[in-house]
N, C-alpha and C. Protein backbone atom coordinates (compact mmCIF):
# COMPACT_ATOMS: atom_id res chain seq x y z
N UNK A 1 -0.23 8.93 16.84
CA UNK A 1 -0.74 8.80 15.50
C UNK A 1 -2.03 8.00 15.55
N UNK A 2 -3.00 8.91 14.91
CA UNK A 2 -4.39 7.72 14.98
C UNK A 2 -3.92 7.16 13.60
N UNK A 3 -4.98 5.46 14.10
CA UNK A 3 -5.14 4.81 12.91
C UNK A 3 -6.12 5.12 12.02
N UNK A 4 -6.10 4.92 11.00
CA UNK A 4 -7.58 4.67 10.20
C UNK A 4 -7.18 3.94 8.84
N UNK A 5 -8.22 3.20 8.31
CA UNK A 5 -8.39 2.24 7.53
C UNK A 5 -9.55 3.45 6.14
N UNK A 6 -8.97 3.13 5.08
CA UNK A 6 -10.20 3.38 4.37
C UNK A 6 -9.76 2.52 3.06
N UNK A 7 -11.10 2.19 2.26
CA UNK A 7 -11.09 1.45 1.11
C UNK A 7 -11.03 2.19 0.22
N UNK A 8 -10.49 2.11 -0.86
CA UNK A 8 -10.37 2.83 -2.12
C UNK A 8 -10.70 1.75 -3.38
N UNK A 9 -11.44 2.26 -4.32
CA UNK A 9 -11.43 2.15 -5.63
C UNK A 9 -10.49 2.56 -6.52
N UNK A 10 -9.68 1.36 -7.09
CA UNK A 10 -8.80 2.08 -8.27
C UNK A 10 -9.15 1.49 -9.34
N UNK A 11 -9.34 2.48 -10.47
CA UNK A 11 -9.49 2.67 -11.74
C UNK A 11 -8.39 1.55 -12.31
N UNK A 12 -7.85 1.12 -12.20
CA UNK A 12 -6.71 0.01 -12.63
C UNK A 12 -6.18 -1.17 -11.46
N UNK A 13 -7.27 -1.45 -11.20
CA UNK A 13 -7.03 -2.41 -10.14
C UNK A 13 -8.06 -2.65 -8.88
N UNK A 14 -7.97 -3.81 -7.86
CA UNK A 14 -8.80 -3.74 -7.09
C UNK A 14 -9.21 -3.00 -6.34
N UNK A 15 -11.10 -3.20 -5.17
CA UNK A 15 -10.82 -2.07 -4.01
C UNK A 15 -9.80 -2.45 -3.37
N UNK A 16 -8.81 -1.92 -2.37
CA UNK A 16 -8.37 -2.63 -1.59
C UNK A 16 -8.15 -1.64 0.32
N UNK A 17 -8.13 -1.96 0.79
CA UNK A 17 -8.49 -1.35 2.14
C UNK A 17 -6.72 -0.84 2.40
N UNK A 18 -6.46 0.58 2.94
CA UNK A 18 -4.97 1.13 2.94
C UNK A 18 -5.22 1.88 4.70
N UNK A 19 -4.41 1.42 5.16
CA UNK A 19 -4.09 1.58 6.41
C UNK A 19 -2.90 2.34 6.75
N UNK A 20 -2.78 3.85 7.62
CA UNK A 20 -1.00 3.92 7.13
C UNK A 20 -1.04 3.50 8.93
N UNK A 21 0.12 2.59 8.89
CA UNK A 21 0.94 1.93 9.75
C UNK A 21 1.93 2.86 10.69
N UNK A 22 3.09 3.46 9.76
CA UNK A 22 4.43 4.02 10.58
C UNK A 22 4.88 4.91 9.66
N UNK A 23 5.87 5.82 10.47
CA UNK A 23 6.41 7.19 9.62
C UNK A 23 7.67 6.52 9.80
N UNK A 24 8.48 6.69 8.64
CA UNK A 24 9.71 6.47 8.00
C UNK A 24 10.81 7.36 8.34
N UNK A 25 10.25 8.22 7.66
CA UNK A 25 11.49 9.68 8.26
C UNK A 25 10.51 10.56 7.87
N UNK A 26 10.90 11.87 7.78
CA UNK A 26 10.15 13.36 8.06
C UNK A 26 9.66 13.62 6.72
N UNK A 27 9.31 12.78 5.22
CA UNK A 27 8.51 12.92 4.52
C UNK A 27 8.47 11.52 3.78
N UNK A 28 8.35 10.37 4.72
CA UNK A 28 7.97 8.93 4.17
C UNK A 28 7.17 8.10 5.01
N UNK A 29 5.83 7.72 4.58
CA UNK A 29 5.02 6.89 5.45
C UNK A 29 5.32 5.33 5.23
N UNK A 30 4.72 4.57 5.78
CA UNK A 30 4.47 3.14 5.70
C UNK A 30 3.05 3.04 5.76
N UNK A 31 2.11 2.27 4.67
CA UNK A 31 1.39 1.83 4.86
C UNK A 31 0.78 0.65 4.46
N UNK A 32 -0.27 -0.48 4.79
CA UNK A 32 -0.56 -1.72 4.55
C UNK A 32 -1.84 -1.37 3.39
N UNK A 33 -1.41 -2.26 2.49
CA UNK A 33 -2.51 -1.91 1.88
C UNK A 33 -2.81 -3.64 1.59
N UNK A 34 -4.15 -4.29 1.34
CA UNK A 34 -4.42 -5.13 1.29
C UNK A 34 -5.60 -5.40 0.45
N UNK A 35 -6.13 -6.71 -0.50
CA UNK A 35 -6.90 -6.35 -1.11
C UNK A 35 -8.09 -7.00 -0.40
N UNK A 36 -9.39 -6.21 -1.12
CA UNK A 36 -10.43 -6.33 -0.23
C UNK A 36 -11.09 -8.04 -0.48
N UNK A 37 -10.91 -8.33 -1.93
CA UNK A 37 -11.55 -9.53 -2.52
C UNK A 37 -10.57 -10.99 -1.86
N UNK A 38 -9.10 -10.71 -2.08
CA UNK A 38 -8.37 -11.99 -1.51
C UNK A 38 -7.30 -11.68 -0.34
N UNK A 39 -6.74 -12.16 -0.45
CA UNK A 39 -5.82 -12.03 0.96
C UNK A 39 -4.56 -12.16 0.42
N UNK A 40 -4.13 -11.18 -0.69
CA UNK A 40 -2.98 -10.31 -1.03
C UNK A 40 -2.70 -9.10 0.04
N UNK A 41 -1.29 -8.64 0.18
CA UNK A 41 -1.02 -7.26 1.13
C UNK A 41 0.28 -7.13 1.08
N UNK A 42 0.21 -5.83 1.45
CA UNK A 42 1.82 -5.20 0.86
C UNK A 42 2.20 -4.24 2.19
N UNK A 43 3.56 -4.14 2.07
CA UNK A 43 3.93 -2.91 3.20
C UNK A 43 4.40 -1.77 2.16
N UNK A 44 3.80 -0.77 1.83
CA UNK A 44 4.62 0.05 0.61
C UNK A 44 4.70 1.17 1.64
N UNK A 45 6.33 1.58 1.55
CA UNK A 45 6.98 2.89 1.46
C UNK A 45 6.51 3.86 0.90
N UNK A 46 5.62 5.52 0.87
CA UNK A 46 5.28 6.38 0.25
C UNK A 46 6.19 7.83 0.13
N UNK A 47 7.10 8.31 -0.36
CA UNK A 47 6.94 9.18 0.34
C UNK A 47 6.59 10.67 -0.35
N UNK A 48 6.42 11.81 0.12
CA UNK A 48 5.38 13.35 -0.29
C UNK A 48 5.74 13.34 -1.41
N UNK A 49 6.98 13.09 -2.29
CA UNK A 49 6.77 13.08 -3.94
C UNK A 49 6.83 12.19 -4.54
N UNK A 50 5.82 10.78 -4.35
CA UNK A 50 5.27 10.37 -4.89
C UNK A 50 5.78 9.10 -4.88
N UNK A 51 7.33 8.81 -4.71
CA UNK A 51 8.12 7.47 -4.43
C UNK A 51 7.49 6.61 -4.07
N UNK A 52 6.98 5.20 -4.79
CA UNK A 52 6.57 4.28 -3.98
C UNK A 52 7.28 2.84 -3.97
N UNK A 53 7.74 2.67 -2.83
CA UNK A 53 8.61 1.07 -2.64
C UNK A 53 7.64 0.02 -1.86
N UNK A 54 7.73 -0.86 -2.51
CA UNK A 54 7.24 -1.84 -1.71
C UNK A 54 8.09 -2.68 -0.82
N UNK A 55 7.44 -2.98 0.49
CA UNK A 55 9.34 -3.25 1.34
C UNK A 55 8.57 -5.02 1.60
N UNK A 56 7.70 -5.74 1.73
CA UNK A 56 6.92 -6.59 1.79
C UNK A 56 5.30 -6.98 1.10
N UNK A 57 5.51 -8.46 0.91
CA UNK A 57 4.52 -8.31 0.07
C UNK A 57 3.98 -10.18 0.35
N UNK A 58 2.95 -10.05 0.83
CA UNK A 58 1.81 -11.39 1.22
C UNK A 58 1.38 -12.09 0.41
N UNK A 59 1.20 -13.43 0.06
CA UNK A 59 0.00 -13.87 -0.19
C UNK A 59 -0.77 -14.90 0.23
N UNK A 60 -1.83 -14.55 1.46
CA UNK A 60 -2.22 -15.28 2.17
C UNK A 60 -1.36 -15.09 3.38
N UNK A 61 -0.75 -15.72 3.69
CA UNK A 61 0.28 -16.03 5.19
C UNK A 61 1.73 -16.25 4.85
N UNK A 62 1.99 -16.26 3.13
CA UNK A 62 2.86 -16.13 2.51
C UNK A 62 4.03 -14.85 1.95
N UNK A 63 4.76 -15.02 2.52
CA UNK A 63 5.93 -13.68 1.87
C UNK A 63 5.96 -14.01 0.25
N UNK A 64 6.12 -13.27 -0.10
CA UNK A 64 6.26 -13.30 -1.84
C UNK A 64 7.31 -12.12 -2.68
N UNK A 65 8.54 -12.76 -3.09
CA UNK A 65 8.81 -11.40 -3.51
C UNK A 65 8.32 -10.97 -5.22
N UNK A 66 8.94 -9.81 -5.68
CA UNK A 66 8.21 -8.75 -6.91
C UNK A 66 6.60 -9.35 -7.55
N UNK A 67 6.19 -8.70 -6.26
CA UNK A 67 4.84 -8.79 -6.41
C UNK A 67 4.08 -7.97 -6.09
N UNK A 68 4.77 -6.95 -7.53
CA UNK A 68 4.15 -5.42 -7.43
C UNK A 68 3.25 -5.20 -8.68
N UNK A 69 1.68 -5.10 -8.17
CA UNK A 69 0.86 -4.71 -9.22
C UNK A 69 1.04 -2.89 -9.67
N UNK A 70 1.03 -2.78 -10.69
CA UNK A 70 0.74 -1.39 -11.41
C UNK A 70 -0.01 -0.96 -10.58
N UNK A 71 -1.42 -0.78 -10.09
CA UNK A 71 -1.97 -0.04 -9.37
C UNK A 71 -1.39 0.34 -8.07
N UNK A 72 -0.23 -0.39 -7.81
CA UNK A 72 -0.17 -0.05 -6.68
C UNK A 72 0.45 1.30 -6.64
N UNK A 73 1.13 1.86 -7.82
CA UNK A 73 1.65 3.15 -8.13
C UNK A 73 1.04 4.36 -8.42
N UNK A 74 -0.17 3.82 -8.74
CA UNK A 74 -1.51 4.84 -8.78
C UNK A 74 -2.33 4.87 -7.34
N UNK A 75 -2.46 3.82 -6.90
CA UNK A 75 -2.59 4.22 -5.15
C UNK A 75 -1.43 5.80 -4.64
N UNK A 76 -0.19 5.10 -4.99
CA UNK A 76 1.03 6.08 -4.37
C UNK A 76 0.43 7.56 -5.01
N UNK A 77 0.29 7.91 -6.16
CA UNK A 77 -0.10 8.93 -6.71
C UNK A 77 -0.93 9.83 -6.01
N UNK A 78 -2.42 8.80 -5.39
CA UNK A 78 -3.62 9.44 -4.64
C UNK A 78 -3.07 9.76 -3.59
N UNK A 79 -1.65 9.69 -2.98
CA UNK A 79 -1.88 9.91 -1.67
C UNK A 79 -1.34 10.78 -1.32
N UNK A 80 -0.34 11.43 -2.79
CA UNK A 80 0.28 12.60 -2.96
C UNK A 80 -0.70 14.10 -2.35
């Protein structure tokens, strides 16, 4: 699996840079998404229809739990 990193603009939320990490099972990714301005980051679960879980979530060097922004469900959407 290659890596790649790209930044996205969301319309409801920050840029933030999305990395996919690991495959889950045979239609669920893992990927890091992190924001570009602070040092928030998430591990969200995707999978092909649209499901998005967040399984970890940062702030700074900090675990944090339900610390799920709205955009992050409109990220899940784009990646449909």
């Amino acid at each position: 699996m290659s890596i790649t990193r790209e930044i996205v603009d969301l319309t409801g939320g920050p840029a933030v840079e999305v990395e996919h990490i690991d495959v889950v099972d045979e239609d669920t990714g893992r990927f890091e998404v992190a924001t570009v301005d602070d040092d928030r980051r998430w591990h969200v679960d995707i999978s092909c229809d649209g499901n998005c879980e967040v399984v970890r979530a940062w702030d700074g060097n900090i675990i944090v739990d339900g610390d799920e922004p709205d955009w992050l469900f409109e990220l899940a959407s784009l990646t449909v």
